[in-house]
N, C-alpha and C. Protein backbone atom coordinates (compact mmCIF):
# COMPACT_ATOMS: atom_id res chain seq x y z
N UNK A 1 142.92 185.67 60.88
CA UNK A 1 143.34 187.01 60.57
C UNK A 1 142.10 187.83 60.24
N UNK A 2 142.37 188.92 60.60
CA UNK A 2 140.98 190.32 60.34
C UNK A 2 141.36 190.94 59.71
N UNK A 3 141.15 191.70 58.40
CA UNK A 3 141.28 192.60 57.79
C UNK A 3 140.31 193.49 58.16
N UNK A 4 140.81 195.11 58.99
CA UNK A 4 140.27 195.65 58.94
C UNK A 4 139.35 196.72 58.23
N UNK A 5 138.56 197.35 58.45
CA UNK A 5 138.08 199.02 57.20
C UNK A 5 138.83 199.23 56.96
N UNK A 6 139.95 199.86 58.24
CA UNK A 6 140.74 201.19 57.36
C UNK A 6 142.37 199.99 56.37
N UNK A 7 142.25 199.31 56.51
CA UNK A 7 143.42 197.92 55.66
C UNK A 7 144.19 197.71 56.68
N UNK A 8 144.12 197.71 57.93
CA UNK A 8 145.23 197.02 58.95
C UNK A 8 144.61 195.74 58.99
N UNK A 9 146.00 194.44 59.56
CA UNK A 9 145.76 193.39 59.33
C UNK A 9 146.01 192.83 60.82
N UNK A 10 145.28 192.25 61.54
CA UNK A 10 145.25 191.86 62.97
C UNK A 10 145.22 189.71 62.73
N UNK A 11 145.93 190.18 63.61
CA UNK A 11 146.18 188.52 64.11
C UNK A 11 145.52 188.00 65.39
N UNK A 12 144.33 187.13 65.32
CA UNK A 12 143.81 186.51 66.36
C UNK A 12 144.25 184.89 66.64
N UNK A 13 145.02 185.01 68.04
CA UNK A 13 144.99 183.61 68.34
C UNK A 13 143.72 183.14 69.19
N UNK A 14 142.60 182.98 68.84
CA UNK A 14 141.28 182.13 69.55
C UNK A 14 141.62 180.93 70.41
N UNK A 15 142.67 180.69 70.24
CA UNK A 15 142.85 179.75 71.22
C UNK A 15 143.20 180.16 72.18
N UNK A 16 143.85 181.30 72.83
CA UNK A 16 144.31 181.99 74.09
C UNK A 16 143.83 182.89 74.39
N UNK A 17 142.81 182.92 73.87
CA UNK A 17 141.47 184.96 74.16
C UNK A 17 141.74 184.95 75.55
N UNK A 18 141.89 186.59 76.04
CA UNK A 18 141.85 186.62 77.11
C UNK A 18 141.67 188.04 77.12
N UNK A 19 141.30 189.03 77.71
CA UNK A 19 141.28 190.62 78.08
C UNK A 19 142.13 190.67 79.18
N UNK A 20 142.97 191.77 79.22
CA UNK A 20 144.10 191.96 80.01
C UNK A 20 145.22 193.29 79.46
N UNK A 21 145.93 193.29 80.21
CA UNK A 21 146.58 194.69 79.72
C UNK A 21 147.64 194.50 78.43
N UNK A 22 147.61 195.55 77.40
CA UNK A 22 148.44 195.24 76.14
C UNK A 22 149.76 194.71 76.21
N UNK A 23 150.51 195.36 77.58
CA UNK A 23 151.63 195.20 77.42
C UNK A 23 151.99 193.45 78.03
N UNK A 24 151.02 193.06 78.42
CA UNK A 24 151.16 191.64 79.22
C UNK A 24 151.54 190.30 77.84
N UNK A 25 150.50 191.08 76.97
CA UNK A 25 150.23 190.07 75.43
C UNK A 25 152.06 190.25 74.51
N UNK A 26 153.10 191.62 75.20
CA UNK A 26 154.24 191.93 74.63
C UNK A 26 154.98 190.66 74.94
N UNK A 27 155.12 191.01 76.72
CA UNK A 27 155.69 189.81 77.25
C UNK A 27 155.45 188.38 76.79
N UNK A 28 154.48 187.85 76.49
CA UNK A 28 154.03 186.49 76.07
C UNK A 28 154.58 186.35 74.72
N UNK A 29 154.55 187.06 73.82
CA UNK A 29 155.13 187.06 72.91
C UNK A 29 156.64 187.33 73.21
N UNK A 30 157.40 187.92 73.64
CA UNK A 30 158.97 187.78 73.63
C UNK A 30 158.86 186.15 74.07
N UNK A 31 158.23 185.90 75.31
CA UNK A 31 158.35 184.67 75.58
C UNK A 31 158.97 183.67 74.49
N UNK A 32 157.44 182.94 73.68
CA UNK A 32 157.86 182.69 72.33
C UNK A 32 159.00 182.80 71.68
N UNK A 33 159.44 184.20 71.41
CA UNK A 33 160.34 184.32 70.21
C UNK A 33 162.03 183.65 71.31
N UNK A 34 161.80 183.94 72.68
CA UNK A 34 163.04 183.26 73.37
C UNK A 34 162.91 181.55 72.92
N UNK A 35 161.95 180.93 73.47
CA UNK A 35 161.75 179.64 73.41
C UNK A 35 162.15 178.98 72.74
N UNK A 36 161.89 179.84 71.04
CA UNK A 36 162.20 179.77 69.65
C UNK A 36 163.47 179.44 69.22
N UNK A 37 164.15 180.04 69.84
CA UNK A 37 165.93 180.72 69.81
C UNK A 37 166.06 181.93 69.57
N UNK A 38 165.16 182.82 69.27
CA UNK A 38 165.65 184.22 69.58
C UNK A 38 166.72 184.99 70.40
N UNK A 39 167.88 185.57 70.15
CA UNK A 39 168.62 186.30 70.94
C UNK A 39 168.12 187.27 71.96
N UNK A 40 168.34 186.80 73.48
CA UNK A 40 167.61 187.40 74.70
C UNK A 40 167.63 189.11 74.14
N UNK A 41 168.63 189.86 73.68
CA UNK A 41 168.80 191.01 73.55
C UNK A 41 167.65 191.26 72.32
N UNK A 42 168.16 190.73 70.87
CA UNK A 42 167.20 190.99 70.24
C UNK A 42 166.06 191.15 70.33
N UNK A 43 165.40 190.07 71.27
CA UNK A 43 163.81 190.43 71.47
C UNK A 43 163.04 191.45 72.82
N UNK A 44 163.95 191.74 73.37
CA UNK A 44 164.25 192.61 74.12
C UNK A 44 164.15 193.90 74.05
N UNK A 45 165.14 194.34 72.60
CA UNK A 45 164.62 195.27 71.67
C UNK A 45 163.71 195.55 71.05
N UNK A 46 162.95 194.75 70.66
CA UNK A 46 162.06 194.14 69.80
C UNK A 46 160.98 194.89 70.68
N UNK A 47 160.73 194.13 71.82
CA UNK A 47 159.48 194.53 73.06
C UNK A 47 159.73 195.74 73.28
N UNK A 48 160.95 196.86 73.03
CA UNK A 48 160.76 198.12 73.54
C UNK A 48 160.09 198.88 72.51
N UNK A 49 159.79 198.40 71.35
CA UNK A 49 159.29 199.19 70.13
C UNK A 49 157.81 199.57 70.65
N UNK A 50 157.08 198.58 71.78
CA UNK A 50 156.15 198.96 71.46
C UNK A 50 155.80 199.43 72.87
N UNK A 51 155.02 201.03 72.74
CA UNK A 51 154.49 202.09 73.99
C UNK A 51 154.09 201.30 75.34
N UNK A 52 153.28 200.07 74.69
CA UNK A 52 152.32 199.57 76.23
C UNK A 52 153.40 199.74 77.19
N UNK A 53 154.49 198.90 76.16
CA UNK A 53 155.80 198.09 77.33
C UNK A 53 156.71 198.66 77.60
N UNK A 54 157.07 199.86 77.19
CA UNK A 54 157.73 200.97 77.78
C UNK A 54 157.18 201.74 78.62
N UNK A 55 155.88 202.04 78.86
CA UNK A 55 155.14 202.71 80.06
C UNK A 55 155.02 201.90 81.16
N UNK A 56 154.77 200.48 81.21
CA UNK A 56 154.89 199.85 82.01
C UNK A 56 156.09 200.18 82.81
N UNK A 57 155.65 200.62 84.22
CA UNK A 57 157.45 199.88 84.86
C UNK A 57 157.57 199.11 85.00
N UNK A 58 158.89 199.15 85.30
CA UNK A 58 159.68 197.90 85.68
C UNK A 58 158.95 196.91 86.76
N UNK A 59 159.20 197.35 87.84
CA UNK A 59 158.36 196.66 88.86
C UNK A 59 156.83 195.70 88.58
N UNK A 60 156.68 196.54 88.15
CA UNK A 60 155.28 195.45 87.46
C UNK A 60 155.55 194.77 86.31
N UNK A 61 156.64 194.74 85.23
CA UNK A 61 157.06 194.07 84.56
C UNK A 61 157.42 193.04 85.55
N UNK A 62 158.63 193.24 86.35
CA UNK A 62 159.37 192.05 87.05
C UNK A 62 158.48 191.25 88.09
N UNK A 63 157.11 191.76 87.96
CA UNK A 63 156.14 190.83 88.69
C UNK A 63 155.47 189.77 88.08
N UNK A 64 155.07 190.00 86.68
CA UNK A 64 154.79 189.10 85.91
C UNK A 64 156.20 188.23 85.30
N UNK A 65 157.54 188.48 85.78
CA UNK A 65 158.31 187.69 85.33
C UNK A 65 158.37 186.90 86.71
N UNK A 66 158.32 187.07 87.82
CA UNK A 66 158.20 186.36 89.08
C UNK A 66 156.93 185.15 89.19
N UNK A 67 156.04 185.66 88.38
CA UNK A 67 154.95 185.20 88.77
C UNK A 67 155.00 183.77 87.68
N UNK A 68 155.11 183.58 86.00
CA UNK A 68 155.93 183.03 85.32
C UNK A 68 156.83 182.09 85.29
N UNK A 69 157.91 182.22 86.50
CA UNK A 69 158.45 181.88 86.71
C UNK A 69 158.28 181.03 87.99
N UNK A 70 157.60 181.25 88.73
CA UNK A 70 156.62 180.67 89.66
C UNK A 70 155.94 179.41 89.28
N UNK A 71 155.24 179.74 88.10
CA UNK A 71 154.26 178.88 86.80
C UNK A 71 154.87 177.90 86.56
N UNK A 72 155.85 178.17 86.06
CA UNK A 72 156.74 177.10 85.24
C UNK A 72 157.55 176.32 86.63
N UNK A 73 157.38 176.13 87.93
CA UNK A 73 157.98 175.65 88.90
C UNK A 73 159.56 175.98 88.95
N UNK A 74 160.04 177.23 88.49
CA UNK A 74 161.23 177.80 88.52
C UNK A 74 161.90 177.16 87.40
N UNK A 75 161.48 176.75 86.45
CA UNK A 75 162.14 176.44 85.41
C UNK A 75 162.81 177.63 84.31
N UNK A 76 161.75 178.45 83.99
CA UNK A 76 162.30 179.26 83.01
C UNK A 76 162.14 181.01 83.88
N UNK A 77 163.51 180.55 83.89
CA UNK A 77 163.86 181.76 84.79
C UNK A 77 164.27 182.77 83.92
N UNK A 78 164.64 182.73 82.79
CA UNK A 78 164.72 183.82 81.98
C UNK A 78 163.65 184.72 81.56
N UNK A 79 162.76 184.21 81.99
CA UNK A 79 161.35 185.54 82.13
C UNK A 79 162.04 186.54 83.05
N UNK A 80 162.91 186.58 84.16
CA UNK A 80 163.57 187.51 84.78
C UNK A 80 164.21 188.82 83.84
N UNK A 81 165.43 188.01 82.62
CA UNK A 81 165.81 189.08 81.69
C UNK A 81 165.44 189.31 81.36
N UNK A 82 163.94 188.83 80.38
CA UNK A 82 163.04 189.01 79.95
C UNK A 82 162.74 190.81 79.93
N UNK A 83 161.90 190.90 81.01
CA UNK A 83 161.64 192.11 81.29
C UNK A 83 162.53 193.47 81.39
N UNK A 84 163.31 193.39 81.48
CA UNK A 84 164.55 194.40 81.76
C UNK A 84 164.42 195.39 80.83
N UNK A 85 164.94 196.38 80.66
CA UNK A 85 165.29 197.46 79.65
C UNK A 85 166.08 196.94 78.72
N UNK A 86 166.32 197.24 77.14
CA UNK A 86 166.92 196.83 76.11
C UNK A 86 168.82 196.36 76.07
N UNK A 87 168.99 195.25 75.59
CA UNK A 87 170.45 195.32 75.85
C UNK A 87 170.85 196.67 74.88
N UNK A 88 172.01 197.15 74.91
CA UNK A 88 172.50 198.04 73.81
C UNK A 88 173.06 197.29 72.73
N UNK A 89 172.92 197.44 71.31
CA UNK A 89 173.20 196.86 69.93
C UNK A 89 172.61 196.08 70.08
């Protein structure tokens, strides 16, 4: 963890450094919180809170869920819902 100057508190995982676009690090994280047992909707919601991943479209969202899903030899195909727009409630 970093404590910054101005008192924000940042979380580094050093084990997965990588440079890449913000909203890619959203996705990886919903990942997680599914894996976890997280409710597909809940975290869903969750990922729309933040700007990267709402500017992103879709289409390039649903490419990194293709691609993922590819990764995993078609196993976790729920990287598909993954990406989608928020369930409602």
């Amino acid at each position: 963890m970093i404590i910054r100057a101005d008192g924000r508190l940042s979380v580094v995982d050093w084990g997965q450094v990588a440079l890449g676009p913000r909203w890619v690090e959203v996705g990886y994280l919903g990942a997680v919180l599914l894996r976890e047992g997280h409710n597909l909707g809940e975290v869903r919601r969750w990922m729309w809170r933040f700007p990267e991943w709402r500017r992103t479209p879709l289409a390039v969202r649903r490419t990194l869920a293709d691609a993922m899903v590819g990764h995993t030899g078609g196993r976790d195909t729920w990287w598909i819902g993954l990406v989608d727009t928020p369930i409602a409630g």
